[in-house]
N, C-alpha and C. Protein backbone atom coordinates (compact mmCIF):
# COMPACT_ATOMS: atom_id res chain seq x y z
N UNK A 1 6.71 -14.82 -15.20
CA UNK A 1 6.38 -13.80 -16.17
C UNK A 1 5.12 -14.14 -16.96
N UNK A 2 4.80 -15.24 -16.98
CA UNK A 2 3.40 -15.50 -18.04
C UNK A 2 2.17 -15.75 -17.33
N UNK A 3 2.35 -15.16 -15.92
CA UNK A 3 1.10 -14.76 -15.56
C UNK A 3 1.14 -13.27 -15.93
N UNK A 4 2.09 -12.46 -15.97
CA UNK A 4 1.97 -11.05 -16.43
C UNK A 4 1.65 -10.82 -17.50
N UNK A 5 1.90 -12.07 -18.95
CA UNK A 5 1.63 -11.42 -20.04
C UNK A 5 0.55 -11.46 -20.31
N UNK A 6 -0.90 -11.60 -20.01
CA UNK A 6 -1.85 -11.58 -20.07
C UNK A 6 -2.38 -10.36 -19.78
N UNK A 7 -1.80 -9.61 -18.83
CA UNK A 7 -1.86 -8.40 -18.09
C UNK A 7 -1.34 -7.21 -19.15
N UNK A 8 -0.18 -7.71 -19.70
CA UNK A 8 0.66 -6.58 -20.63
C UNK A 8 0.34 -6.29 -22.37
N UNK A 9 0.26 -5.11 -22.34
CA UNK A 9 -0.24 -5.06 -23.80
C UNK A 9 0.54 -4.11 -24.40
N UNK A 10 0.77 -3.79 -25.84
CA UNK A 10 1.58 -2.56 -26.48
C UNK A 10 1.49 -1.15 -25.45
N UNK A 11 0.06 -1.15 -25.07
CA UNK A 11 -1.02 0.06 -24.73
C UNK A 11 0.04 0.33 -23.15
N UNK A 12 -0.08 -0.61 -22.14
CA UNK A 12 0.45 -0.75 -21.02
C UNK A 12 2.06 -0.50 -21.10
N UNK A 13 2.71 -1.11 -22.30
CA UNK A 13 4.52 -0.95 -22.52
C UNK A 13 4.69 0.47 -22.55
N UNK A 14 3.60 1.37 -23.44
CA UNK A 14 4.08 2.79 -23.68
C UNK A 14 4.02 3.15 -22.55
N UNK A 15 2.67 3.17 -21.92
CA UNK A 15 2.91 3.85 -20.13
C UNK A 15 3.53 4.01 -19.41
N UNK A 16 4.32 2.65 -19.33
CA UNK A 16 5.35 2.22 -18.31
C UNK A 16 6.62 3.11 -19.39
N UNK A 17 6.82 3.25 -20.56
CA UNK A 17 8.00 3.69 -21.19
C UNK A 17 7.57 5.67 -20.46
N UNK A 18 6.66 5.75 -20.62
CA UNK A 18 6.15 7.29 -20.56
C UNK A 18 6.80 7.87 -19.22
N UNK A 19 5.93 6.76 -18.19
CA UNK A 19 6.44 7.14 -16.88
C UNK A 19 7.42 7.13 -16.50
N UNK A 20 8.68 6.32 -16.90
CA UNK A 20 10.06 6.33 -16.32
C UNK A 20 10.78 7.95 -16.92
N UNK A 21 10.17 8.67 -18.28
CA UNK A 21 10.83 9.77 -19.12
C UNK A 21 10.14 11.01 -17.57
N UNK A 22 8.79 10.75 -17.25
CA UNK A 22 8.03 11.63 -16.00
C UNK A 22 9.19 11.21 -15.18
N UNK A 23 9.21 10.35 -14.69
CA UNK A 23 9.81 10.06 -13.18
C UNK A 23 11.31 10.33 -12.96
N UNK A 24 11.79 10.57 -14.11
CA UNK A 24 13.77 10.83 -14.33
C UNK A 24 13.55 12.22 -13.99
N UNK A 25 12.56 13.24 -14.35
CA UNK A 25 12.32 14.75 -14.28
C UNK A 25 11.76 14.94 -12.99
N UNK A 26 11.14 14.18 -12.58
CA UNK A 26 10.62 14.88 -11.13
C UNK A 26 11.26 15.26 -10.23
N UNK A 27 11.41 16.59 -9.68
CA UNK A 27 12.49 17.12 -8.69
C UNK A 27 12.15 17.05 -7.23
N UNK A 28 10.84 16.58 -6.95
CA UNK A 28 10.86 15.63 -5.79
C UNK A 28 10.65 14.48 -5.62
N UNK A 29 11.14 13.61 -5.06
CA UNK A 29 10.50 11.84 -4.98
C UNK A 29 10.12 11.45 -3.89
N UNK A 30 8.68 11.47 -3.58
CA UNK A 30 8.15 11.01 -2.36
C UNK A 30 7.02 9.90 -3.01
N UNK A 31 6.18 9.33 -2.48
CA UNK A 31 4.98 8.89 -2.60
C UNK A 31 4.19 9.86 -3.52
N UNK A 32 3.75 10.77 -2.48
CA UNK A 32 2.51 11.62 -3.10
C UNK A 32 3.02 11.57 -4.45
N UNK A 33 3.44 12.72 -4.90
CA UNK A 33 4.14 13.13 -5.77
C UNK A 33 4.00 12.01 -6.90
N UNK A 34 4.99 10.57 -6.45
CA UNK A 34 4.75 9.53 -7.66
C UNK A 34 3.58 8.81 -7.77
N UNK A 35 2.64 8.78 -6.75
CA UNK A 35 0.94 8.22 -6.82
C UNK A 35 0.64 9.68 -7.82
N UNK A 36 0.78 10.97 -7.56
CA UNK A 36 0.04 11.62 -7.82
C UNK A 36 0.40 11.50 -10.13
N UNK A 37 1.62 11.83 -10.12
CA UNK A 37 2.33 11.54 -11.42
C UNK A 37 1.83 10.15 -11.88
N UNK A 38 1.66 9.28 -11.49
CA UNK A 38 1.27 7.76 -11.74
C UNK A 38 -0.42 8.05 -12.61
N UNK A 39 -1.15 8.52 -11.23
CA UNK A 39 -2.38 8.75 -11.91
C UNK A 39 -2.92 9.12 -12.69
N UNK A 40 -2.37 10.53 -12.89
CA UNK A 40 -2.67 11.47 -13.96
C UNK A 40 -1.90 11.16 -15.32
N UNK A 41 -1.33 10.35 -15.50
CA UNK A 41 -0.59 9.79 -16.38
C UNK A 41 -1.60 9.01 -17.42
N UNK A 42 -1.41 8.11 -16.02
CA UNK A 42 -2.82 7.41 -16.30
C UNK A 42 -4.57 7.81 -16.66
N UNK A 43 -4.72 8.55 -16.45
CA UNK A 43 -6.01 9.49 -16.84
C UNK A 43 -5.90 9.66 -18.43
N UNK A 44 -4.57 10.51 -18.60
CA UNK A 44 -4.51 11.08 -19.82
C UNK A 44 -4.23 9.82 -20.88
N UNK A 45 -3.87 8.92 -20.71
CA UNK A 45 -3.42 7.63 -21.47
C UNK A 45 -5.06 6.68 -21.23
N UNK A 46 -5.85 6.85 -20.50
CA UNK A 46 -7.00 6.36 -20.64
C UNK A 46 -7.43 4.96 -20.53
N UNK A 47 -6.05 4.70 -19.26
CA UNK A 47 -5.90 3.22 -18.08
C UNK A 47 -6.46 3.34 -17.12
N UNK A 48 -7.13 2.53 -16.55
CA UNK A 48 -7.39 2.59 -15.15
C UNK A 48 -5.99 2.13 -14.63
N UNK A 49 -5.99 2.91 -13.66
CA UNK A 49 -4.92 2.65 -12.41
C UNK A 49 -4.88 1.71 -12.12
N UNK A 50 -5.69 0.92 -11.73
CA UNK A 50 -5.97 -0.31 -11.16
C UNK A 50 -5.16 -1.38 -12.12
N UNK A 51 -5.23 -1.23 -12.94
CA UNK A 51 -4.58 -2.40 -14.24
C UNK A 51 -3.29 -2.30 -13.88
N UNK A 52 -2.93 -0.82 -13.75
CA UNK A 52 -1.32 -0.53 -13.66
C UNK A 52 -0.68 -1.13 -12.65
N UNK A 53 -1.32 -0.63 -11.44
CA UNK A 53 -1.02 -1.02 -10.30
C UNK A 53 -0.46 -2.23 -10.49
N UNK A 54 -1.09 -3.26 -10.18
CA UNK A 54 -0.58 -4.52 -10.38
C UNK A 54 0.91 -4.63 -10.63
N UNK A 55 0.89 -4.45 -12.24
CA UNK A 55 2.09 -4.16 -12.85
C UNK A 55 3.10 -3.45 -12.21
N UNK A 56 2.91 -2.15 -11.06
CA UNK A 56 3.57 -1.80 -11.07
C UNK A 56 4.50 -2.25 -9.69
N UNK A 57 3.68 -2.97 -9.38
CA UNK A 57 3.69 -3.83 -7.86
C UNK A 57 4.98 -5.28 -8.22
N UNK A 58 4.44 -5.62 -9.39
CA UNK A 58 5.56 -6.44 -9.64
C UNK A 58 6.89 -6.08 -10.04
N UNK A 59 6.66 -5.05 -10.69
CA UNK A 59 7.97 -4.55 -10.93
C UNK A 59 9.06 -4.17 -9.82
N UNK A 60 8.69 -3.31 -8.86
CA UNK A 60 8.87 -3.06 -7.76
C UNK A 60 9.74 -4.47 -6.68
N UNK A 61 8.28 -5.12 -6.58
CA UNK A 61 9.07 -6.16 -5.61
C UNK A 61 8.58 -7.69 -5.93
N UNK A 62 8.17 -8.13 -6.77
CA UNK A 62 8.10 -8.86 -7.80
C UNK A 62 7.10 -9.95 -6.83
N UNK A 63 6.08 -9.53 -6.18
CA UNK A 63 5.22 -10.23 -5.44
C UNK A 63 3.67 -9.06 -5.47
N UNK A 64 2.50 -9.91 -5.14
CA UNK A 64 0.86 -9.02 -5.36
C UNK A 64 1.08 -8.26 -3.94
N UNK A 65 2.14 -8.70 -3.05
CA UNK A 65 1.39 -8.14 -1.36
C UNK A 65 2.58 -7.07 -0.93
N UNK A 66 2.11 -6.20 -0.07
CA UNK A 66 3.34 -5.58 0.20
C UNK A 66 3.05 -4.47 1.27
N UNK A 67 3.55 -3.60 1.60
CA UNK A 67 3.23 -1.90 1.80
C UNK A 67 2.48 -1.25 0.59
N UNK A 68 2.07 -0.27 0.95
CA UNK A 68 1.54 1.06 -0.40
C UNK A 68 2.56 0.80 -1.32
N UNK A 69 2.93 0.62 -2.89
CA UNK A 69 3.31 0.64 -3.92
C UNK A 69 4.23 1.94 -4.03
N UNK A 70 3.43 3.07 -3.62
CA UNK A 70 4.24 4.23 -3.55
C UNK A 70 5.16 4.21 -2.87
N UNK A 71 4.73 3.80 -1.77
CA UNK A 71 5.81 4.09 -0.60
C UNK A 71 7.03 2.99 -0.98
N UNK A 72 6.63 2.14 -1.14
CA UNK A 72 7.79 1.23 -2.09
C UNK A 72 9.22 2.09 -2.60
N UNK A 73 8.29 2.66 -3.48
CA UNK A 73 9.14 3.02 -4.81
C UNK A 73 9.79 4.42 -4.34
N UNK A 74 9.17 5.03 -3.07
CA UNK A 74 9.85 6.60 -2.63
C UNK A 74 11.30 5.51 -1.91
N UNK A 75 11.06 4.50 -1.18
CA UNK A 75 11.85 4.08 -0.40
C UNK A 75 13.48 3.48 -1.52
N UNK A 76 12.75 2.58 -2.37
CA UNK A 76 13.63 2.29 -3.67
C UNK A 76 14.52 3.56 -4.24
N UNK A 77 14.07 4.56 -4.68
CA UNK A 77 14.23 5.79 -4.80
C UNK A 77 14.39 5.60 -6.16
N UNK A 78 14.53 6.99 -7.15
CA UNK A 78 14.40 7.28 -8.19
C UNK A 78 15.28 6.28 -9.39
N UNK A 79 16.12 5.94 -8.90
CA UNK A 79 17.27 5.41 -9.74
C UNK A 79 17.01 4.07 -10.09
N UNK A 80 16.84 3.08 -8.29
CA UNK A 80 16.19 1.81 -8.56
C UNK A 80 14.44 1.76 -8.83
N UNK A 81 14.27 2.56 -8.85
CA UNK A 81 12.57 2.70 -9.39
C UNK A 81 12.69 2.33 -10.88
N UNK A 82 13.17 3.10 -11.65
CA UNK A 82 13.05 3.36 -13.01
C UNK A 82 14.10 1.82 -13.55
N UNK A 83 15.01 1.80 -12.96
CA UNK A 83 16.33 0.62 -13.60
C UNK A 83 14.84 -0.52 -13.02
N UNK A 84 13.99 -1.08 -12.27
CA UNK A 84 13.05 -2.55 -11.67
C UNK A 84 12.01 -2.11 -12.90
N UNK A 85 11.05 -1.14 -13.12
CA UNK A 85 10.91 -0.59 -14.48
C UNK A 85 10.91 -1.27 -15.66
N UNK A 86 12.07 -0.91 -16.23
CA UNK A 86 12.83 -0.80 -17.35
C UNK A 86 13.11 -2.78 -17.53
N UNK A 87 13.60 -2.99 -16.29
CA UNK A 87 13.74 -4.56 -16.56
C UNK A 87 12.91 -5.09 -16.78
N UNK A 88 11.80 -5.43 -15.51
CA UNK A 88 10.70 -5.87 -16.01
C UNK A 88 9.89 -5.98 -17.08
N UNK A 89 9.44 -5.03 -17.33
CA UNK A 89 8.83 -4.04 -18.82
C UNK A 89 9.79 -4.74 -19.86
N UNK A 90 11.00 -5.05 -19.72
CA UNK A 90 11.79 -5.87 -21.04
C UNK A 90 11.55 -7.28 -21.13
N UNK A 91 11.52 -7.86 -19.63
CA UNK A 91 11.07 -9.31 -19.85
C UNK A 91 9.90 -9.84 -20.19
N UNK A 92 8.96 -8.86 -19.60
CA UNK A 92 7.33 -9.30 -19.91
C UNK A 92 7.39 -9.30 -21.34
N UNK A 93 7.95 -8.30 -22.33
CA UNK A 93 7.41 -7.97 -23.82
C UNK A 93 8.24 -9.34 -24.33
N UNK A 94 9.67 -10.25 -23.57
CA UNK A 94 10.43 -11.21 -24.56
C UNK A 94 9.84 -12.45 -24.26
């Protein structure tokens, strides 16, 4: 975890809090869809993606290498998406 906290900031906790309230509502869960919700999230919050990513890569499967991130998280599906999330995002901030 304390290579992540360098990575994590108040700014980054809200995002990740923002996106799981987006991602419980979305009535489809594929990739597109959560790359596409991811980004624009990100736009409007005024992150580069790229920062997120990372983050969101660990959360997911708690390693930098993998498949597409998205495709990850369509495969995880909505429930374990948001619960890998929610954990993570709690340990990085303790």
């Amino acid at each position: 975890m304390d290579a992540l906290k360098g990575k994590w900031n108040e700014e980054k906790a809200k995002y990740f809090s923002e996106l799981t309230v987006l991602l419980e509502q979305l009535p489809t869960w594929d990739a597109i869809v959560l790359e596409t919700t991811f980004k624009e999230l990100a736009i409007v919050k005024s992150i580069k993606a790229g920062e997120l990513l990372f983050l969101f890569r660990m959360m997911l499967v708690g390693g930098k290498f993998g498949p597409p991130v998205f495709d990850i998280a369509a495969v995880l599906g909505k429930e374990e998406t948001i619960a890998r999330i929610r954990q993570l995002g709690g340990r990085i901030e303790n």
